[in-house]
C-alpha atoms as a PDB file:
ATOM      1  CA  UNK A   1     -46.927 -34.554 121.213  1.00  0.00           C
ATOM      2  CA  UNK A   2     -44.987 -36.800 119.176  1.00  0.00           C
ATOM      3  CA  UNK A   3     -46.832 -39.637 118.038  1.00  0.00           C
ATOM      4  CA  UNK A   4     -45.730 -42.943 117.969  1.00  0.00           C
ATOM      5  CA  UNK A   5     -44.428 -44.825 114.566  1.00  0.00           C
ATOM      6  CA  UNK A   6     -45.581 -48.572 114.097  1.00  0.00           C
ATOM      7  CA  UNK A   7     -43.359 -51.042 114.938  1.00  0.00           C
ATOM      8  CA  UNK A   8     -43.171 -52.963 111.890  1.00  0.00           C
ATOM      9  CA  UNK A   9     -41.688 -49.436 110.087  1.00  0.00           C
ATOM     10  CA  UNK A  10     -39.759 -48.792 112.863  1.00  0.00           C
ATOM     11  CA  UNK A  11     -37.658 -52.251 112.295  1.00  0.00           C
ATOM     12  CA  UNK A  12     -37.876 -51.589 108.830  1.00  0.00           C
ATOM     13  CA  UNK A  13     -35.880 -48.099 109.716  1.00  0.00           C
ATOM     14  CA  UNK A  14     -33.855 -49.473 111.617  1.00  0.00           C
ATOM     15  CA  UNK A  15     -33.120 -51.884 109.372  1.00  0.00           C
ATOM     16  CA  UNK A  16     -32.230 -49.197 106.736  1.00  0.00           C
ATOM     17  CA  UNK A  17     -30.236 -47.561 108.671  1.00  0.00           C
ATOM     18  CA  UNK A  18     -27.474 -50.119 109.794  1.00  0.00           C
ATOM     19  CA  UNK A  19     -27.734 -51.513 106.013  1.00  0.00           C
ATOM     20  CA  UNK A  20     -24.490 -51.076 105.077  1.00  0.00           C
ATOM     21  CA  UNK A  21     -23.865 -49.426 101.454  1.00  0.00           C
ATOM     22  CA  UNK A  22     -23.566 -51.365  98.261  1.00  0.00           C
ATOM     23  CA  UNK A  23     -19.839 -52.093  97.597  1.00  0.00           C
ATOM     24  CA  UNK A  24     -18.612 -50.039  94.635  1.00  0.00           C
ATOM     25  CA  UNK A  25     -15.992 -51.845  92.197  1.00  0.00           C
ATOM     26  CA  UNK A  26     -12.561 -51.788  92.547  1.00  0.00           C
ATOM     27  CA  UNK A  27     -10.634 -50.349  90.316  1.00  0.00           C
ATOM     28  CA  UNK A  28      -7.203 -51.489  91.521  1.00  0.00           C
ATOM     29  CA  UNK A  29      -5.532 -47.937  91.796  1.00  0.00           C
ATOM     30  CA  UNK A  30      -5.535 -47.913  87.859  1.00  0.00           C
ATOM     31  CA  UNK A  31      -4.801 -44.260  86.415  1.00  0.00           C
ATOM     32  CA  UNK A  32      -7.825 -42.409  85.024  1.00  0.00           C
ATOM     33  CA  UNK A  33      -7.215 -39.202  82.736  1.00  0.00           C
ATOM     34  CA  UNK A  34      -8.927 -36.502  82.918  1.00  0.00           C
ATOM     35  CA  UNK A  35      -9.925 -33.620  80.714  1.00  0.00           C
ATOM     36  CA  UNK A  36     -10.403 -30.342  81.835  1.00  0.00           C
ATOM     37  CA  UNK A  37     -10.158 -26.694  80.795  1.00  0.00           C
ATOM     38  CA  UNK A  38      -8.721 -25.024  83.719  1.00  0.00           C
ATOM     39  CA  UNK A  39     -10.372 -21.946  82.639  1.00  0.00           C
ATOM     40  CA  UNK A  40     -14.075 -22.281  84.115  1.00  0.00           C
ATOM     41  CA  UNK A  41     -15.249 -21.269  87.458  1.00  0.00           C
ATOM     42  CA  UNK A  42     -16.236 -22.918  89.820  1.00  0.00           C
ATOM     43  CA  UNK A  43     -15.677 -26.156  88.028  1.00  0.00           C
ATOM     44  CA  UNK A  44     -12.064 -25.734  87.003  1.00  0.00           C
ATOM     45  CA  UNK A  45     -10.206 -22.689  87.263  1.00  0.00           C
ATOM     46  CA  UNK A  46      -6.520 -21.962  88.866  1.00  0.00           C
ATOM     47  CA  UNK A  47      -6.624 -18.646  91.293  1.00  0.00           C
ATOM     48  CA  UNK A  48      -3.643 -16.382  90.667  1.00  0.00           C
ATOM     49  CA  UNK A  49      -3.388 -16.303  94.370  1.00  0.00           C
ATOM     50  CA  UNK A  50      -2.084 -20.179  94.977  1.00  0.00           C
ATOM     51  CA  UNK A  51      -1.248 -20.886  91.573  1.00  0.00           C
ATOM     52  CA  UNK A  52      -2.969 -24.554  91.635  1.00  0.00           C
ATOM     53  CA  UNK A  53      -5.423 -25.931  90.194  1.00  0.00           C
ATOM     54  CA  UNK A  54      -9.547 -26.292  91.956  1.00  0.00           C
ATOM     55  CA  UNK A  55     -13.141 -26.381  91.564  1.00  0.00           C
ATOM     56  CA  UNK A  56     -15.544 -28.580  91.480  1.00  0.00           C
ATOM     57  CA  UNK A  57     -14.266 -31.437  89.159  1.00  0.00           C
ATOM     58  CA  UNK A  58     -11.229 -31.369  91.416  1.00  0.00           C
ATOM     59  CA  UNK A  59     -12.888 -32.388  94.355  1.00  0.00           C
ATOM     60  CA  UNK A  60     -15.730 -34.965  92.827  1.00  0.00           C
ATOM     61  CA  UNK A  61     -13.220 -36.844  90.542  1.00  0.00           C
ATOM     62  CA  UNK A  62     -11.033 -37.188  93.711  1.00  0.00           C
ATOM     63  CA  UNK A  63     -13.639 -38.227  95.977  1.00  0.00           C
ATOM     64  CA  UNK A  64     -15.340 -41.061  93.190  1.00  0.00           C
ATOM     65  CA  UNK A  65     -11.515 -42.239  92.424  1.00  0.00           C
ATOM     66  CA  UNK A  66     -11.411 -42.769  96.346  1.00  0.00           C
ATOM     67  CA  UNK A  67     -14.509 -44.725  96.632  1.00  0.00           C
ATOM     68  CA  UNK A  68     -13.776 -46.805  93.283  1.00  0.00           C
ATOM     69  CA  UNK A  69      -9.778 -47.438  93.898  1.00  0.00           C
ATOM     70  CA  UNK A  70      -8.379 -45.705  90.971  1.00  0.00           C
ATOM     71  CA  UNK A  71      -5.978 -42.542  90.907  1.00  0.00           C
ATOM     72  CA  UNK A  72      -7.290 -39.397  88.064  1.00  0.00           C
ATOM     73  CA  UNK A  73      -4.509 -37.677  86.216  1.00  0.00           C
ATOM     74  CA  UNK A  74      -5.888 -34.448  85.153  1.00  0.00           C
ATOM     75  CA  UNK A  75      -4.782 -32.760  82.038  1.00  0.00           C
ATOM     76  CA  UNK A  76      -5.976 -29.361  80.670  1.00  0.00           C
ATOM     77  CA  UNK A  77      -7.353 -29.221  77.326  1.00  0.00           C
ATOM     78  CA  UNK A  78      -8.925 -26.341  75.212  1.00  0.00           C
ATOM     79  CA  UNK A  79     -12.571 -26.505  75.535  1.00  0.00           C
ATOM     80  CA  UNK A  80     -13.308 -27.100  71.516  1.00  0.00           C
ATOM     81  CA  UNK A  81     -11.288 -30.074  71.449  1.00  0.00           C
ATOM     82  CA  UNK A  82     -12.124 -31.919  74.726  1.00  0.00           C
ATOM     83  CA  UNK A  83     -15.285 -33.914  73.029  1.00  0.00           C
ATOM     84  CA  UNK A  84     -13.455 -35.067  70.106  1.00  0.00           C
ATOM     85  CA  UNK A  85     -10.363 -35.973  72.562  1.00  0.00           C
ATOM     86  CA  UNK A  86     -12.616 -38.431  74.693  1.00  0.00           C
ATOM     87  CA  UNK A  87     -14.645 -39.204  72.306  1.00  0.00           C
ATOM     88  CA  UNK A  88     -10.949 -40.744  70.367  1.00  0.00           C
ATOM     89  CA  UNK A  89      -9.792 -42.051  73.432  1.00  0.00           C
ATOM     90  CA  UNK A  90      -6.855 -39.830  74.522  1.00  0.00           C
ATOM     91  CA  UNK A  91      -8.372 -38.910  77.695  1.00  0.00           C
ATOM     92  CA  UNK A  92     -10.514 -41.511  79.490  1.00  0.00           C
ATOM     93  CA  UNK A  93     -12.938 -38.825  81.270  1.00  0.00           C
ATOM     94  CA  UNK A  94     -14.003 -35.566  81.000  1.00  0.00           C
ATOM     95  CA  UNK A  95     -15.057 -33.240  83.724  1.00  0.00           C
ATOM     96  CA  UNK A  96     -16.010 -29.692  82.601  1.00  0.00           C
ATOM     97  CA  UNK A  97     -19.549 -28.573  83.481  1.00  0.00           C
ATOM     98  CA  UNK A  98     -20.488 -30.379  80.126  1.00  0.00           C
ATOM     99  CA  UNK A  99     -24.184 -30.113  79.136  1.00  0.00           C
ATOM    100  CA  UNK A 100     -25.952 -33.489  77.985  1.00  0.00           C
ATOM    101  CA  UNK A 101     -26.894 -32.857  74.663  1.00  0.00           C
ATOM    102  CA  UNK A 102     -28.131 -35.156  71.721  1.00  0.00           C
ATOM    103  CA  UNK A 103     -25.623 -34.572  69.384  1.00  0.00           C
ATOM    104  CA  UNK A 104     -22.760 -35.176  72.097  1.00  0.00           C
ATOM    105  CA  UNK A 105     -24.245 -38.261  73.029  1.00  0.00           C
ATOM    106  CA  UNK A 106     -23.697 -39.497  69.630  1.00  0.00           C
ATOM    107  CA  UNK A 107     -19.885 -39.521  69.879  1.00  0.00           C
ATOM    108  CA  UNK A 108     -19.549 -40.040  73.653  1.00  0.00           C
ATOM    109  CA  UNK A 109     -21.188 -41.452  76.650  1.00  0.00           C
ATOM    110  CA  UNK A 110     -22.908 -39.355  79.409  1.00  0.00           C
ATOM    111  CA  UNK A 111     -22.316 -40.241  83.137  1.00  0.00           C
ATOM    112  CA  UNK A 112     -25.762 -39.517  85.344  1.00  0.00           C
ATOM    113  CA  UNK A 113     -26.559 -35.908  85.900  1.00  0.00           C
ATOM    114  CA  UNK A 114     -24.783 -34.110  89.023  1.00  0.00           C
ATOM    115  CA  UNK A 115     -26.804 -30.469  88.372  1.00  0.00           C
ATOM    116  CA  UNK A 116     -29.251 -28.652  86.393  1.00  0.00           C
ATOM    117  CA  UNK A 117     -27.820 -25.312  85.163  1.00  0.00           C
ATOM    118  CA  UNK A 118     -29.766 -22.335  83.214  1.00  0.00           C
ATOM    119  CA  UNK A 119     -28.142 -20.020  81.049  1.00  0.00           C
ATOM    120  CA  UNK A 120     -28.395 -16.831  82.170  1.00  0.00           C
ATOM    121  CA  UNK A 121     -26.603 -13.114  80.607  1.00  0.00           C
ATOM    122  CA  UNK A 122     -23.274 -11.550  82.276  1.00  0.00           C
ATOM    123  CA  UNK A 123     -23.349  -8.095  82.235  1.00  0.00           C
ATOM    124  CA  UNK A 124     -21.095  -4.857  83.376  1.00  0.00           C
ATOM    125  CA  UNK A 125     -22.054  -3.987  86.879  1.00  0.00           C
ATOM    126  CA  UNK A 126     -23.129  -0.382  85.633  1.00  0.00           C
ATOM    127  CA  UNK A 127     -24.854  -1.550  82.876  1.00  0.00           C
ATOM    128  CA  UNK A 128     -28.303   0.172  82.191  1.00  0.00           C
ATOM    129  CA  UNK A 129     -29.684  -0.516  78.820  1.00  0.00           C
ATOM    130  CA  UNK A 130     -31.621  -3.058  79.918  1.00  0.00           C
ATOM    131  CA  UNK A 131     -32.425  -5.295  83.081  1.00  0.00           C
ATOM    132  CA  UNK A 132     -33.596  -8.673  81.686  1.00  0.00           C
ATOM    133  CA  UNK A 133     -32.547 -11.313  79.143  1.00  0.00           C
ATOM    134  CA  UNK A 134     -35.759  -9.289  76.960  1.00  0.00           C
ATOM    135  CA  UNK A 135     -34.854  -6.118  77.145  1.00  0.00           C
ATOM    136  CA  UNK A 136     -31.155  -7.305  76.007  1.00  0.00           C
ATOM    137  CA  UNK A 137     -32.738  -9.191  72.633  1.00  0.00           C
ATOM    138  CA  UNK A 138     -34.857  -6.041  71.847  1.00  0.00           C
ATOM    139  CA  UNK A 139     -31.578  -3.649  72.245  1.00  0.00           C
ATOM    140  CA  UNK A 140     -30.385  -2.882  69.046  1.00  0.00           C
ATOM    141  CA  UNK A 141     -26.170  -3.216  68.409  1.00  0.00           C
ATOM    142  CA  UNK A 142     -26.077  -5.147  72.257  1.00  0.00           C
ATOM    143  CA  UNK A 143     -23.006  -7.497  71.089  1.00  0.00           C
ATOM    144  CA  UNK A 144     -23.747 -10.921  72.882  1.00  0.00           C
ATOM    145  CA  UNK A 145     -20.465 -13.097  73.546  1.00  0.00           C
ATOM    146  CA  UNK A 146     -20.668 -16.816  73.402  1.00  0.00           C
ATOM    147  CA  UNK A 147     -18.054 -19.602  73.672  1.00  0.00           C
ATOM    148  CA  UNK A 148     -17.288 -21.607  70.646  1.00  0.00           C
ATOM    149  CA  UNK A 149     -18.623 -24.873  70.180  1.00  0.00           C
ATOM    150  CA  UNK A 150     -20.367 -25.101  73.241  1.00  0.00           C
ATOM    151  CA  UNK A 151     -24.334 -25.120  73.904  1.00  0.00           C
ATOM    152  CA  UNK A 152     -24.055 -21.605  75.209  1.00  0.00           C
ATOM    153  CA  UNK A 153     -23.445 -20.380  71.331  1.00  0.00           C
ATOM    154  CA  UNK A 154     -26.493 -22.549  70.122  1.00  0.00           C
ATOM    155  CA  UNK A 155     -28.752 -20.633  73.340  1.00  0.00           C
ATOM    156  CA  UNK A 156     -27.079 -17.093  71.988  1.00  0.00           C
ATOM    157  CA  UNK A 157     -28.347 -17.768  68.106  1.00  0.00           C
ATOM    158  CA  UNK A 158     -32.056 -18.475  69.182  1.00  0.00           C
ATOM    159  CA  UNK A 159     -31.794 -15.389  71.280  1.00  0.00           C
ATOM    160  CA  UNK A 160     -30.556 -12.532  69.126  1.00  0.00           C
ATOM    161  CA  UNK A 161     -29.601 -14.284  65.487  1.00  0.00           C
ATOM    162  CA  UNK A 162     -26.083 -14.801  64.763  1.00  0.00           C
ATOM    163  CA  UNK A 163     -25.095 -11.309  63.259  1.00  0.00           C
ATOM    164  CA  UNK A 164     -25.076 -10.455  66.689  1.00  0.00           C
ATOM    165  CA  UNK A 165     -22.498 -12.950  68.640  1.00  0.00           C
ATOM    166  CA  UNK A 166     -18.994 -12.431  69.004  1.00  0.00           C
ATOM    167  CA  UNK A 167     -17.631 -16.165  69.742  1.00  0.00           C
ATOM    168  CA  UNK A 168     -14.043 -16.913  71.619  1.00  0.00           C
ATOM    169  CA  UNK A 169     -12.536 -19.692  72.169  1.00  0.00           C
ATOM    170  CA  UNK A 170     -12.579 -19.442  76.139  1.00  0.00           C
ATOM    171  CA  UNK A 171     -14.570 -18.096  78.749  1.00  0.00           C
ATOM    172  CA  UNK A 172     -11.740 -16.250  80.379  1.00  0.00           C
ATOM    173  CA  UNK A 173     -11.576 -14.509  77.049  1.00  0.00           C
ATOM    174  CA  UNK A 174     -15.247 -13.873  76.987  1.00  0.00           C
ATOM    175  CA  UNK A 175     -15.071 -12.248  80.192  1.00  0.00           C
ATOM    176  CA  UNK A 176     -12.112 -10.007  79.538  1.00  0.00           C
ATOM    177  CA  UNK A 177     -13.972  -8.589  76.409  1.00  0.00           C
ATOM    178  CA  UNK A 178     -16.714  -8.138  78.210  1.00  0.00           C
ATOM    179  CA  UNK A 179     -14.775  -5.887  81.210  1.00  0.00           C
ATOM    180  CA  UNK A 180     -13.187  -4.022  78.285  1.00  0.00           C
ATOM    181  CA  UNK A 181     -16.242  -3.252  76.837  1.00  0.00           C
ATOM    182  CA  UNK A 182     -15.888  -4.819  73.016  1.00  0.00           C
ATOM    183  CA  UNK A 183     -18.904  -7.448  74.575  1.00  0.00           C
ATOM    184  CA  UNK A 184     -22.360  -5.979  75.787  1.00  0.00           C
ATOM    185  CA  UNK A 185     -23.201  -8.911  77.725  1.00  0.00           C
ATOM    186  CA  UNK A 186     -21.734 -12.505  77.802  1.00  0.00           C
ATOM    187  CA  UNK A 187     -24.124 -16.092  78.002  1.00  0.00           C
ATOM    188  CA  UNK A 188     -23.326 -18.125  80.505  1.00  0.00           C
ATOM    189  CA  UNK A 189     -24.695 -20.908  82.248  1.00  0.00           C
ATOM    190  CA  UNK A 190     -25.898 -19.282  86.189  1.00  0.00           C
ATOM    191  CA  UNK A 191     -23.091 -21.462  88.276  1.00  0.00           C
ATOM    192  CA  UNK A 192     -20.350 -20.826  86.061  1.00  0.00           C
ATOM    193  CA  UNK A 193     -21.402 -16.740  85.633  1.00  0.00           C
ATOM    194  CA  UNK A 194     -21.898 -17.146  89.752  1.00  0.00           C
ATOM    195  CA  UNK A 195     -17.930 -18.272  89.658  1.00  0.00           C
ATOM    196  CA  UNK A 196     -16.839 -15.327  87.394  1.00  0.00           C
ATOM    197  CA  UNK A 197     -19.192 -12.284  89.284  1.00  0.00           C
ATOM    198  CA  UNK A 198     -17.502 -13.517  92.933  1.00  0.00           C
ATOM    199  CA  UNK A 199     -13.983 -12.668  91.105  1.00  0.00           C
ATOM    200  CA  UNK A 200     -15.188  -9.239  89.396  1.00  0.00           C
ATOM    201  CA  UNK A 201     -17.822  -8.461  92.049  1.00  0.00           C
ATOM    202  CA  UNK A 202     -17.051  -4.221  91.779  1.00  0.00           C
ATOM    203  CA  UNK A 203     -17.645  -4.656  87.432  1.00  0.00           C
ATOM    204  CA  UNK A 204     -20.166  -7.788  87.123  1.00  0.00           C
ATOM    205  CA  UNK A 205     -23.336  -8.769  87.659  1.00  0.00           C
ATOM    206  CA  UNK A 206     -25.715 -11.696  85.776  1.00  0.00           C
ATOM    207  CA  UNK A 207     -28.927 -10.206  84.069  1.00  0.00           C
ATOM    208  CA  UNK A 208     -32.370 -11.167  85.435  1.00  0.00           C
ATOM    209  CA  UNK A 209     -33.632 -14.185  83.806  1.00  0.00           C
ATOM    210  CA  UNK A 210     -33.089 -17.530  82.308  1.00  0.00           C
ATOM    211  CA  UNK A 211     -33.370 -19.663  79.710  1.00  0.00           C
ATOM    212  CA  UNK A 212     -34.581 -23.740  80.204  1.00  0.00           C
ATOM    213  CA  UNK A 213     -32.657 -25.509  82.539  1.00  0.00           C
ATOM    214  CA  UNK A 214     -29.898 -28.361  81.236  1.00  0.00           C
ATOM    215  CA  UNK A 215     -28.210 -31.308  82.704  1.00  0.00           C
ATOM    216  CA  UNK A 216     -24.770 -31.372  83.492  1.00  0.00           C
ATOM    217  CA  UNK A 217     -22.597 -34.524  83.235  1.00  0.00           C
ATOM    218  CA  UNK A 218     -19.151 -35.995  83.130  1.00  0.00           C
ATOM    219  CA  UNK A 219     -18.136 -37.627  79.334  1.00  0.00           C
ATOM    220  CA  UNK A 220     -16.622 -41.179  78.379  1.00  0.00           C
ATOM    221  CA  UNK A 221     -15.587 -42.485  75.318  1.00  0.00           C
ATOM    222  CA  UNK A 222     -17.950 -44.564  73.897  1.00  0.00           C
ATOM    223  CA  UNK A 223     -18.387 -47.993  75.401  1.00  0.00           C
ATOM    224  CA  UNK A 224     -16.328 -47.294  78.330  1.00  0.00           C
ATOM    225  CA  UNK A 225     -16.915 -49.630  81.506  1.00  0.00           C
ATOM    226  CA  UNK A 226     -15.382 -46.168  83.471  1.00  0.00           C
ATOM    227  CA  UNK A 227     -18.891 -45.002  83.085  1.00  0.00           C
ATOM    228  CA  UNK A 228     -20.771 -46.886  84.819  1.00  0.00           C
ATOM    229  CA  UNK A 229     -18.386 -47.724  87.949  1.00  0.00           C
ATOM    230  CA  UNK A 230     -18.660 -43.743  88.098  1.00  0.00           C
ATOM    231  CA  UNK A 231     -22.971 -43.689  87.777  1.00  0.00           C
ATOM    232  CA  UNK A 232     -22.933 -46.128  90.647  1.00  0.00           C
ATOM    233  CA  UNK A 233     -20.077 -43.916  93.053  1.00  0.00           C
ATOM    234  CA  UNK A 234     -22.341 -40.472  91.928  1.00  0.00           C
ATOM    235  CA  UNK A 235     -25.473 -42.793  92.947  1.00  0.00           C
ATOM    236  CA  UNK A 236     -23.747 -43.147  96.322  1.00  0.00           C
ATOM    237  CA  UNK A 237     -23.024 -39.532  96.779  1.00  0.00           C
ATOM    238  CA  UNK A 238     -26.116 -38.417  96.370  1.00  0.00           C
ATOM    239  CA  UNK A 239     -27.821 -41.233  98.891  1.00  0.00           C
ATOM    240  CA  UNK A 240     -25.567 -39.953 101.493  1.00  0.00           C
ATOM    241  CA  UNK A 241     -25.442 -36.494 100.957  1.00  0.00           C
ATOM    242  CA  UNK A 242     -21.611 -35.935  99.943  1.00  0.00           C
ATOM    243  CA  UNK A 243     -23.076 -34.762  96.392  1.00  0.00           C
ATOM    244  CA  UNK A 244     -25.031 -32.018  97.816  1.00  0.00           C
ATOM    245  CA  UNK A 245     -22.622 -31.126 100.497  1.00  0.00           C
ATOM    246  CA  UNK A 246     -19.708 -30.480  97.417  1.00  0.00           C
ATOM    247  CA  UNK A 247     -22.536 -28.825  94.832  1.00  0.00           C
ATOM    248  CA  UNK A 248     -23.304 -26.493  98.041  1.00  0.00           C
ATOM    249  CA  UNK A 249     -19.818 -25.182  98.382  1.00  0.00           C
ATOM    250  CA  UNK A 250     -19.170 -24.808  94.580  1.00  0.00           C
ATOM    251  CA  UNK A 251     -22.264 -23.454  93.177  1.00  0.00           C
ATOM    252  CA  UNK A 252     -24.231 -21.714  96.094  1.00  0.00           C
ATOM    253  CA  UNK A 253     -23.502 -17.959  95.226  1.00  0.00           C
ATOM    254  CA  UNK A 254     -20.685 -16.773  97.413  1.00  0.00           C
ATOM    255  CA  UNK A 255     -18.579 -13.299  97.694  1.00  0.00           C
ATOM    256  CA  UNK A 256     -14.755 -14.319  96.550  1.00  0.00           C
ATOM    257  CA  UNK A 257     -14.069 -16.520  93.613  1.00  0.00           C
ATOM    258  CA  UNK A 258     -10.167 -16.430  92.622  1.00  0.00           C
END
């Protein structure tokens, strides 16, 4: 039996309910650009099947540039020079998966979080040395592959010691290497290594176990106003759901990744 709810919270749902949302400011269908890499499942990453550019920074950046008036021009950019390009104002954004880190935040500005990510290891499908993110540290020779400049490396060194990484400059790279067999295993945060194992499904699986979770964010150059007109539209997505709805089709674990 359902019981009944007070009437004074009733109202008071009701009242929620037809409140209408905050207004977001208008940006007046200015021209935002946007660094990406193009090279990073599922955030960025162009399938050789269409030839065009998707993922998850696609889709958000469109969908806040909706709701706050103003039109993103996204440009591709090598990963190890994205910071220092917002951070000197020749892009106005960036939108990359980009861990929140200290040092970062000295140079740029951090947008809210979107998602919590954990590093996890990408291994050969057949692999059999060892099962777990231990087993791989203990595992004498294991080469460990890490992007340059990017937390990932810093996660590697504290793992197995430097003498052990192989860095490249991208993560396509990384994963190439890794197919190949000049890489033992590959770190990777668990979304983007979920992007990479739904396109190599028959050679690549991710290791049991992770390392502590970090926040993911978008990047502004320092001062920017962008920044928080974007806080307030990822605020909004998340109160009505259309933040969850996009992080469920990009990062839940699915079979076919281009």
């Amino acid at each position: 039996m359902l019981r009944r709810i007070p009437l004074v919270l009733a109202l008071c749902l009701a009242c929620a309910l037809r409140a209408p949302a905050e207004p977001l400011p208008n940006l007046g269908g200015r021209t935002v650009v946007v660094a990406v890499e193009d090279d990073y499942p599922p955030f960025n990453f162009v399938p050789p099947s269409t030839g065009k550019a998707e993922g998850w920074d696609y889709d958000a950046v469109r969908e806040i540039g909706r709701r706050l008036n103003f039109r993103p021009e996204f440009r591709e950019i090598p990963w190890d020079s994205m910071i220092q390009g917002v951070a000197t104002g020749q892009f106005d954004m960036a939108a990359n998966g980009i861990t929140v880190t200290a040092d970062r935040a000295r140079v740029v500005d951090f947008s809210v979080s979107y998602a919590q990510v954990r590093q996890r290891l990408l291994v050969r499908l057949a692999e059999k040395r060892f099962g777990s993110l231990e087993e791989f540290a203990k595992t004498p020779g294991a080469r460990l592959g890490a992007q340059k400049g990017n937390t990932n490396y810093t996660r590697a060194e504290e793992l197995v010691g430097r003498a052990r990484i192989v860095a490249y400059d991208g993560f396509g790279e990384l994963v190439q290497a890794l197919i190949s067999g000049d890489l033992d295993a590959v770190i990777i945060d668990d979304v983007g290594g979920q992007g990479y194992v739904g396109a190599n499904a028959e050679r690549l699986r991710l290791l049991d176990g992770a390392l502590a979770g970090q926040d993911l964010a978008m990047v502004f150059t320092s001062g920017s106003p962008l920044r928080a007109s974007v806080d307030l539209a990822l605020a909004q997505m998340r109160a009505d759901g259309s933040l969850a709805t996009l992080n469920a089709r990009w990062f839940s674990p699915r079979p076919a990744h281009p």
